[in-house]
Each structure stands twice: as C-alpha cells, then as structure tokens.
N, C-alpha and C. Protein backbone atom coordinates (compact mmCIF):
# COMPACT_ATOMS: atom_id res chain seq x y z
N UNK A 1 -21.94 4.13 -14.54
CA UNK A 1 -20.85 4.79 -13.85
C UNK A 1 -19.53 4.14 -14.27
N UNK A 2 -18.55 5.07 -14.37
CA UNK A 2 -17.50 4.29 -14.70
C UNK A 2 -16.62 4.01 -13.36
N UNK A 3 -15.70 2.99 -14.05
CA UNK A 3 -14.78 2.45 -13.13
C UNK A 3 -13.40 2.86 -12.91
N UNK A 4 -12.40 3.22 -12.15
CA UNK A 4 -11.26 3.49 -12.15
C UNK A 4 -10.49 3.34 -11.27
N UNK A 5 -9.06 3.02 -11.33
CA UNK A 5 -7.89 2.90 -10.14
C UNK A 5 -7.44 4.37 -10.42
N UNK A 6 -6.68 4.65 -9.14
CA UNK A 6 -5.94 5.98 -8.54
C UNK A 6 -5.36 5.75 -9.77
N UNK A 7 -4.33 5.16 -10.45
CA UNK A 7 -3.54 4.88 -11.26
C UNK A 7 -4.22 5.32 -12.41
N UNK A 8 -4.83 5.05 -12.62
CA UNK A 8 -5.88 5.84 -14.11
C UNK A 8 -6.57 6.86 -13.39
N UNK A 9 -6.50 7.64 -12.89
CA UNK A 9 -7.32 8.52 -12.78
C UNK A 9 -5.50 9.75 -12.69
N UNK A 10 -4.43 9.39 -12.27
CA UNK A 10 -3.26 10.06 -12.45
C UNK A 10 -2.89 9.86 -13.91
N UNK A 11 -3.40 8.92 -15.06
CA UNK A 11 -2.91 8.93 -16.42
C UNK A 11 -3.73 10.08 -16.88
N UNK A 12 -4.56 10.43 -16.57
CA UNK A 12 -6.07 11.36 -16.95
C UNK A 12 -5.55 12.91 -16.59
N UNK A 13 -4.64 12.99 -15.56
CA UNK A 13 -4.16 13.96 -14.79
C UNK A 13 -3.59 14.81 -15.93
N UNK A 14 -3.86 16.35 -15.80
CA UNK A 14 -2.81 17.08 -16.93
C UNK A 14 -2.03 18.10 -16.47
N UNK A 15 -1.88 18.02 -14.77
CA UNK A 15 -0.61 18.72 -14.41
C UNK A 15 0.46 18.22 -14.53
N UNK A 16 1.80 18.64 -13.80
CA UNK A 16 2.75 17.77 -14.23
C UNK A 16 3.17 16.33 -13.13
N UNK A 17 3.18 16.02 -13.83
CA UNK A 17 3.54 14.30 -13.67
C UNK A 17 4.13 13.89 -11.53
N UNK A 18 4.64 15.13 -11.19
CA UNK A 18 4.88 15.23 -10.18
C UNK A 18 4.38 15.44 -9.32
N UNK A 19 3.07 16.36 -9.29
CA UNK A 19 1.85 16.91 -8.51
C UNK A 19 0.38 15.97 -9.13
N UNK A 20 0.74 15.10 -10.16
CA UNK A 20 -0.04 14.14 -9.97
C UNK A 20 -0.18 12.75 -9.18
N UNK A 21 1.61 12.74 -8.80
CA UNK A 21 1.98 11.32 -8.13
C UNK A 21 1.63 12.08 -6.92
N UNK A 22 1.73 13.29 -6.29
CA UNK A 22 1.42 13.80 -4.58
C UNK A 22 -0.40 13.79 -4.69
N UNK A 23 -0.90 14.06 -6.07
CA UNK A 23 -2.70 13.93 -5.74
C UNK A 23 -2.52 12.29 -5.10
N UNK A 24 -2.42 11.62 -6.18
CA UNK A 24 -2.80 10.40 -5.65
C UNK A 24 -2.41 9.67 -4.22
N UNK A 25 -1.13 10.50 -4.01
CA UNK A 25 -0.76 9.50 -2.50
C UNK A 25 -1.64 10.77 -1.62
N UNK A 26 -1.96 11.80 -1.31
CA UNK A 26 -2.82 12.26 -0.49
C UNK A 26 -3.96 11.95 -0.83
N UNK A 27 -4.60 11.23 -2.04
CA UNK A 27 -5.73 10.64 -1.77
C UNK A 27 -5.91 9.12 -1.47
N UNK A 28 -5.02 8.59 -1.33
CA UNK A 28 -4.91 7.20 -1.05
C UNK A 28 -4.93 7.40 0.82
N UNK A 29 -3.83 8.17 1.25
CA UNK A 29 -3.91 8.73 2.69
C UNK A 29 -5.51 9.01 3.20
N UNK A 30 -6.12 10.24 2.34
CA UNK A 30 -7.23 10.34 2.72
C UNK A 30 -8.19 9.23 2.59
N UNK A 31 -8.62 8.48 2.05
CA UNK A 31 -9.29 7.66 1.74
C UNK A 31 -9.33 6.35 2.73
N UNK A 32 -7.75 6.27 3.10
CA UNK A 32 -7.44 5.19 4.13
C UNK A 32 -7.96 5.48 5.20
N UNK A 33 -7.66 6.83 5.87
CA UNK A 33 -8.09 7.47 7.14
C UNK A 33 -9.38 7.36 7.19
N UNK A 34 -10.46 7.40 6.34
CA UNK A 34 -11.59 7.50 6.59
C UNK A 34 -12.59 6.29 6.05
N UNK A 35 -11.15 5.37 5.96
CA UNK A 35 -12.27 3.89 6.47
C UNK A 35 -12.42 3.53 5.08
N UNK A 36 -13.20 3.85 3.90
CA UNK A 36 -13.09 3.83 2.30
C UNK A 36 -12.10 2.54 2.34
N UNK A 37 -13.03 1.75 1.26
CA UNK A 37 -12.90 0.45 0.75
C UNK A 37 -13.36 0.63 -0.23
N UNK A 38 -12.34 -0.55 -1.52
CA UNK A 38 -12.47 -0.26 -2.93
C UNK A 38 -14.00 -0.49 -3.57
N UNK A 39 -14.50 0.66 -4.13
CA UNK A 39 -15.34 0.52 -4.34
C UNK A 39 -16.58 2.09 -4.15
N UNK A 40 -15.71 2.57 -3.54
CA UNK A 40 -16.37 4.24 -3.34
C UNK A 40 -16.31 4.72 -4.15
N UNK A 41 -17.33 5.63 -4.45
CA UNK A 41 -17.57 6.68 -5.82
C UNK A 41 -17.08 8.04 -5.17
N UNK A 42 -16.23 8.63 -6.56
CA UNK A 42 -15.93 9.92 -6.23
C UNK A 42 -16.25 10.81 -7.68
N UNK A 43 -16.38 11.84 -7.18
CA UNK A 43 -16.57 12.90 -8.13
C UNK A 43 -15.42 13.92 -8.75
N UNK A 44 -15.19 13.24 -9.68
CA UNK A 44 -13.82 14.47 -10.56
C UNK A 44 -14.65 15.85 -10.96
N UNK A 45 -13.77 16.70 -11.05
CA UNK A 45 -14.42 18.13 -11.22
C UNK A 45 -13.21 18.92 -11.84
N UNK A 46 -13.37 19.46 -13.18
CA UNK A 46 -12.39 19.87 -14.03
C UNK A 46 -12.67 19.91 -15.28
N UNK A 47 -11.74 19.76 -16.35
CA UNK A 47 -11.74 20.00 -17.83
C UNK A 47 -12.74 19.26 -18.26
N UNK A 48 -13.63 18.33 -17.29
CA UNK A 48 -14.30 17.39 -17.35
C UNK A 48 -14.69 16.97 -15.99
N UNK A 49 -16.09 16.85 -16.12
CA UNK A 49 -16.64 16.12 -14.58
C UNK A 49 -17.15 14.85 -14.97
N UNK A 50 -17.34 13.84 -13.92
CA UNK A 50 -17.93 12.37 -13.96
C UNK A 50 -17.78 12.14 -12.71
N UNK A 51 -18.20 10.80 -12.54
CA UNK A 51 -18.38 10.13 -10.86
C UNK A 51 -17.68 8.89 -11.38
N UNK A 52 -16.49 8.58 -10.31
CA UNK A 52 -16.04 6.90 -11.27
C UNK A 52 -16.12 6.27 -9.62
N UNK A 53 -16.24 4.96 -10.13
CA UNK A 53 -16.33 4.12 -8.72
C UNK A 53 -14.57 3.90 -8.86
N UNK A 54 -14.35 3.75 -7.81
CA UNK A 54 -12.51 3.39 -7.45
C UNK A 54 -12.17 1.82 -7.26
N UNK A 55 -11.73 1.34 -8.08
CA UNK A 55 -11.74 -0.35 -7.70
C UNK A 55 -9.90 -0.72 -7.12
C-alpha cells in the first residue's frame, strides 16, 4: 500500500490548483471530526484508483 500526505495527494490533483487546496482542507475537517489519526487508509477513485495510507 502506498503512503501519502494530504499534501501529495493535492500535487496528484488535476483540477485547478484552487479546488484542490478546498479538497484538502474539507478533508482534513472531515477526517478531524471523525476521530482519524495519521495513519488511515483511504481510497482515491479517478483517472486512477489506489488505497494510500495518510501519514
């Protein structure tokens, strides 16, 4: 499985640069709210799918 920060997973991003900085802070929000500690696996789904753990 691979590994990744929010931060690399927004370099990976191919909308524009602006609606990639709002993915990541609503998923940092979400993630906080529901307790998630570094280290949860999530599933990308797109031009490409994988599961990366979030460090």
């Amino acid at each position: 499985m691979k590994t990744a920060s929010l931060k690399k997973l927004v370099d990976l991003c191919s909308l524009s640069e602006g609606r990639c900085l709002a993915f990541k802070e609503a998923t940092s929000v979400c993630l906080e709210s529901q307790k998630h500690k570094s280290g949860v696996t999530i599933q990308v789904l797109g031009d490409f799918t994988d599961n990366f753990k979030l460090s």
